[in-house]
Protein backbone atom coordinates (compact mmCIF):
# COMPACT_ATOMS: atom_id res chain seq x y z
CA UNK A 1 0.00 0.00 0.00
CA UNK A 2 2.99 2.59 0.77
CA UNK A 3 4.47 1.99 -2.63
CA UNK A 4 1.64 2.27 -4.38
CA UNK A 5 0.70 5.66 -2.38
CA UNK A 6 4.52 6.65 -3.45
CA UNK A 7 4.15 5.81 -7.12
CA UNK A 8 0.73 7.82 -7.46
CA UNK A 9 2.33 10.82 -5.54
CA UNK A 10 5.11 10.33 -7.53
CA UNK A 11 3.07 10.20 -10.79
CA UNK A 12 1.14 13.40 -9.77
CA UNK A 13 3.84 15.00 -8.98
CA UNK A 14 5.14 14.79 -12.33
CA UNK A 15 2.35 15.91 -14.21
CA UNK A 16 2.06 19.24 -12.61
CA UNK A 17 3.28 22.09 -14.40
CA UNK A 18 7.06 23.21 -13.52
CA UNK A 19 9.06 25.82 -14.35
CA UNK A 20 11.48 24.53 -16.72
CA UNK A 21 13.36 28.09 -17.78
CA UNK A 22 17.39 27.26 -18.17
CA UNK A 23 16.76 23.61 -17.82
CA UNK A 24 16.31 21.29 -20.93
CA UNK A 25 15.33 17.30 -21.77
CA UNK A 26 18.35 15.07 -22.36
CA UNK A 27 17.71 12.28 -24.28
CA UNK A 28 21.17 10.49 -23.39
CA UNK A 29 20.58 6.60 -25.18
CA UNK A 30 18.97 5.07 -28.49
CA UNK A 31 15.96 3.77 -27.27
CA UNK A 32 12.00 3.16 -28.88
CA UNK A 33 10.62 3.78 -25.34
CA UNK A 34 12.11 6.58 -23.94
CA UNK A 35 9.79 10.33 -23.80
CA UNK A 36 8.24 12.93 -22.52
CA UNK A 37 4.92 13.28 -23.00
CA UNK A 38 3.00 16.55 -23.11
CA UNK A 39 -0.19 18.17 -22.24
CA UNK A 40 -1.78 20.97 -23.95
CA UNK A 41 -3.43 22.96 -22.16
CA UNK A 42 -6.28 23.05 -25.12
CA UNK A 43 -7.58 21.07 -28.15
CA UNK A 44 -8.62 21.44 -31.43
CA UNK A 45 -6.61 23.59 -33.38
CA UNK A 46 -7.11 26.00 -36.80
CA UNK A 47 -3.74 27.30 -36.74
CA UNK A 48 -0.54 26.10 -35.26
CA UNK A 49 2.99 27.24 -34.02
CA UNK A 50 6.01 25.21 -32.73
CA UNK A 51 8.66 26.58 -31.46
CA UNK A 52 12.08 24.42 -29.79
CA UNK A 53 15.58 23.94 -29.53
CA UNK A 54 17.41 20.86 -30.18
CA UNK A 55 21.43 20.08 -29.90
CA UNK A 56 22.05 16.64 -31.26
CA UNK A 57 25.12 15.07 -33.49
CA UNK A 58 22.78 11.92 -34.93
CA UNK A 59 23.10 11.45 -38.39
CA UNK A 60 19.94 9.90 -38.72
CA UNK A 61 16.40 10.31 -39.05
CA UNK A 62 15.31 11.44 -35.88
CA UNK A 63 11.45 13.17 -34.74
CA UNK A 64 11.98 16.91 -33.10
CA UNK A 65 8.22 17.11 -32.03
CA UNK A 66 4.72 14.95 -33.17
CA UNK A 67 1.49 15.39 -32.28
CA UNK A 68 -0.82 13.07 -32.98
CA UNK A 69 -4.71 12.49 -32.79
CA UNK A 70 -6.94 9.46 -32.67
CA UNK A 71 -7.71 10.03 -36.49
CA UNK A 72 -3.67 10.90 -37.50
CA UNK A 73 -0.44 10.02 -36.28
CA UNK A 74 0.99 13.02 -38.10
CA UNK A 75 -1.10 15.72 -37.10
CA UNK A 76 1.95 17.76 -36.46
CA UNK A 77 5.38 16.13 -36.88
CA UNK A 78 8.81 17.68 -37.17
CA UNK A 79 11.33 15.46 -38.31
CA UNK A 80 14.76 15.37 -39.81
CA UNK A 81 15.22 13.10 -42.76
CA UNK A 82 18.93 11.97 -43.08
CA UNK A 83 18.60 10.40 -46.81
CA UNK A 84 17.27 13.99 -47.56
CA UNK A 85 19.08 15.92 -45.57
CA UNK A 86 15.64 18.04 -44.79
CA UNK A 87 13.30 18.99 -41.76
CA UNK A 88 9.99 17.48 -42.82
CA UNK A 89 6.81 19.61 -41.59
CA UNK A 90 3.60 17.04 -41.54
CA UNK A 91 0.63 18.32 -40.76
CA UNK A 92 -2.54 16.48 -41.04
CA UNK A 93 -0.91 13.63 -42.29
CA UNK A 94 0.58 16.36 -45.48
CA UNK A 95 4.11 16.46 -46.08
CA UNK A 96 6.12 19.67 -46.60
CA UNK A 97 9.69 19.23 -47.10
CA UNK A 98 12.35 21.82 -46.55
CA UNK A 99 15.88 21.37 -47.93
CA UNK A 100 19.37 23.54 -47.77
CA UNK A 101 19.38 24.11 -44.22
CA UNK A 102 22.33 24.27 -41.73
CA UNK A 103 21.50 21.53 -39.59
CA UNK A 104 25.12 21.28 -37.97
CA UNK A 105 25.52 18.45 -35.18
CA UNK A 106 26.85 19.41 -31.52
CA UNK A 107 25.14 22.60 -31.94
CA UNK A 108 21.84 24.70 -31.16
CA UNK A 109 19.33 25.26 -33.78
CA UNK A 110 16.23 26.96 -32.88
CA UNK A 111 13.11 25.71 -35.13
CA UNK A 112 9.53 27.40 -35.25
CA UNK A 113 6.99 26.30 -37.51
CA UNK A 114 3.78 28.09 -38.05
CA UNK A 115 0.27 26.74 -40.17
CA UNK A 116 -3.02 28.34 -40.84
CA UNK A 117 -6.17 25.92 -41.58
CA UNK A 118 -7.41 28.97 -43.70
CA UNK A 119 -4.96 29.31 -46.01
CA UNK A 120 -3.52 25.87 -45.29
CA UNK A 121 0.00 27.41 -45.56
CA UNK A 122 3.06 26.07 -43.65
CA UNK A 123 6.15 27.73 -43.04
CA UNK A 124 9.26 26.82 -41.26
CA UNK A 125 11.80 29.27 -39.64
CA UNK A 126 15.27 28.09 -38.71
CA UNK A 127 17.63 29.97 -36.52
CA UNK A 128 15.76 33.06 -37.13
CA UNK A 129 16.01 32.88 -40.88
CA UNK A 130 12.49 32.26 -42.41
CA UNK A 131 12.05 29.58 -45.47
CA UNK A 132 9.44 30.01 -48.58
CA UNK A 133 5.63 29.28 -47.33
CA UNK A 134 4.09 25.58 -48.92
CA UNK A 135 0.54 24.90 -48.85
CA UNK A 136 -0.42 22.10 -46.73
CA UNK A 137 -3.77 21.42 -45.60
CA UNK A 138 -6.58 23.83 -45.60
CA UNK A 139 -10.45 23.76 -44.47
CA UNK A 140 -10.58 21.58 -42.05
CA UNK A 141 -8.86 21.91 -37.98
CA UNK A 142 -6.76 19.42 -35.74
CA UNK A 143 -9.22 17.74 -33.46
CA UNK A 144 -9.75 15.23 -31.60
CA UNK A 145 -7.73 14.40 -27.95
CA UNK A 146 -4.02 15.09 -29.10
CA UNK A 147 -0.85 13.16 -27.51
CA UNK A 148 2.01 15.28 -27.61
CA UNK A 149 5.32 13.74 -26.97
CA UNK A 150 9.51 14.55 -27.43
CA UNK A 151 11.76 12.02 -28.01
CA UNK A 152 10.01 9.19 -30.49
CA UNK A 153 7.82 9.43 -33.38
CA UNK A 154 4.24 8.34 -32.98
CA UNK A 155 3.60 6.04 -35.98
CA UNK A 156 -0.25 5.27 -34.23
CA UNK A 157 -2.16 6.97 -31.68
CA UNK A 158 0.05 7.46 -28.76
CA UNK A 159 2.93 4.77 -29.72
CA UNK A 160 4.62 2.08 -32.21
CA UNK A 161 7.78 4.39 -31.51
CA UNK A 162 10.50 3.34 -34.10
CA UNK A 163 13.95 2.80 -33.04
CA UNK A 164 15.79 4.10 -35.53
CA UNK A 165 13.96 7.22 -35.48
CA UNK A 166 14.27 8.25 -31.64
CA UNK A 167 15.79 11.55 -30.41
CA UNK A 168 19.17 11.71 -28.75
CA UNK A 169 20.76 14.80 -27.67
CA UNK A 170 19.09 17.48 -26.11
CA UNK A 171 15.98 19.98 -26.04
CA UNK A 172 14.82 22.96 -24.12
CA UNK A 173 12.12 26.08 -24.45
CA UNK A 174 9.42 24.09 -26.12
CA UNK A 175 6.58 26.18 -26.70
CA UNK A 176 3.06 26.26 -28.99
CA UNK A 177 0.90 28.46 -29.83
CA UNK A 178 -3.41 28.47 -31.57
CA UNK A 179 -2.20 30.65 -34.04
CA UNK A 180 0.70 31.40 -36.16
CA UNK A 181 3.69 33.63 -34.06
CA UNK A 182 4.32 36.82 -36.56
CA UNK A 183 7.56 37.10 -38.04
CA UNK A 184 8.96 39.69 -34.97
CA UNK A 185 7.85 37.21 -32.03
CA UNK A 186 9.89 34.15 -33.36
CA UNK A 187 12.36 36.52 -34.03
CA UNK A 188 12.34 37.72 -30.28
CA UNK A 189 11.93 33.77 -29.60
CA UNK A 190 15.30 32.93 -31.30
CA UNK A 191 16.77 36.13 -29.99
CA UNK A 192 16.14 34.66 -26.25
CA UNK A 193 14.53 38.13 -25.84
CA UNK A 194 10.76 39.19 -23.53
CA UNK A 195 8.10 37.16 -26.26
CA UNK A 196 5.05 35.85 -25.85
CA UNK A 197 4.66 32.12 -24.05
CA UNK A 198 3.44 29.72 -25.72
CA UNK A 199 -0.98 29.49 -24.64
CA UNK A 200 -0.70 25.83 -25.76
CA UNK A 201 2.75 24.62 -24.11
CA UNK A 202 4.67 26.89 -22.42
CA UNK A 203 8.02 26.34 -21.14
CA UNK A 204 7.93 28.36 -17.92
CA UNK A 205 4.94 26.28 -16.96
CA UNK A 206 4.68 22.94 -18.49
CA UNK A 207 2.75 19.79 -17.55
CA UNK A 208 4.74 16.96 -18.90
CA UNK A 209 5.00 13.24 -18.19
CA UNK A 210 8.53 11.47 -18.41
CA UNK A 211 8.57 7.49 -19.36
CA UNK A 212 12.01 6.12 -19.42
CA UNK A 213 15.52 7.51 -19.39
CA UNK A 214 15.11 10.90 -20.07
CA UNK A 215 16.71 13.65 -17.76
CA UNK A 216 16.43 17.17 -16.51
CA UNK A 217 19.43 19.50 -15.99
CA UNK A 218 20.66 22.93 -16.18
CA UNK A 219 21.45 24.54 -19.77
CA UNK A 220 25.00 24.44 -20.47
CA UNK A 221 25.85 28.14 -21.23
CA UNK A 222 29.47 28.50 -22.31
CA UNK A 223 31.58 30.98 -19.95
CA UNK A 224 32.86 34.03 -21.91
């Protein structure tokens, strides 16, 4: 009875939303169990933005961010294709593909990505420097109970997380937004400069879930 009182303090305790400015998610091993798991604090979206950082030195294919719903797995999935060499933007199961970046290992990039269900355009901004909008997917909103997660790629509802496309490395100030950031707040969000938190996940207070080997620590900041 006292373990099982610890584990569902324990399990509380970890989905209540912390203050995670300076810190970041290390993913430290190749695993296809090992993430953190999100929650939104809304659902059902017409427009979308994702913001992150990511420091890895995989050359592989390896998922940044997915979201997925009961009817998609790729509601909203940032990934970086290896073969390609190009950050793939799904959303609502539509591919948008976005080549001759500088996606340099043991470094950080900052990544924002922004859609509109009215226009059904997508475009992806990468360390501050925008790329050309795509069309995606209009019409039509995410819905449905979303499962956010870091770390694996959700090829179904919530799991069948592939090996060889895990996250290793590490990630800090995840944010989203209900709408898509204008061009000066994801330039303030790459700057590290006073923008807007995300309404959907916000890093300064975010309710998160961790399953597996997946820890918590300080920033590294280089001294100058």
């Amino acid at each position: 009875m006292k373990f099982l009182l610890l584990l569902v303090t324990l399990t509380a305790c970890a989905a209540t939303p912390q203050d995670l400015s300076g810190k970041m998610f290390i993913f430290p091993q190749q695993t296809n169990t090992a993430h953190v798991s999100l929650t939104p604090s809304r659902q059902g979206f017409g427009a979308v933005t994702v913001c992150h950082r990511s420091f890895t030195d995989l050359q592989r294919d390896h998922a940044l961010f997915s979201l997925a719903t009961p009817s998609s797995a790729n509601d909203v999935l940032i990934i970086w294709e290896e073969a390609t060499k190009e950050i793939e933007f799904h959303i609502k199961n539509v591919n948008t593909e976005y080549k001759g970046l500088d996606y340099k290992s043991n470094m950080w990039h900052s990544i924002c990505t922004t859609w509109n269900s009215e226009s059904g355009l997508v475009q992806l901004w990468f360390d501050g420097q925008p790329t050309i909008k795509k069309f995606a997917s209009s019409g039509s909103n995410i819905s449905g109970s979303t499962i956010i997660i870091l770390g694996q790629e959700q090829d179904s509802y919530g799991g069948r997380f592939d090996l060889k496309q895990c996250f290793i490395g590490m990630m800090s100030d995840v944010h989203m937004w209900d709408y898509a950031l204008s061009p000066c707040e994801i330039q303030k969000y790459v700057d590290e400069l006073n923008f807007t938190p995300g309404n959907v996940l916000n890093w300064s207070a975010l309710e998160f879930q961790i399953t597996g080997r997946v820890l918590i620590e300080d920033k590294q900041k280089l001294c100058s």
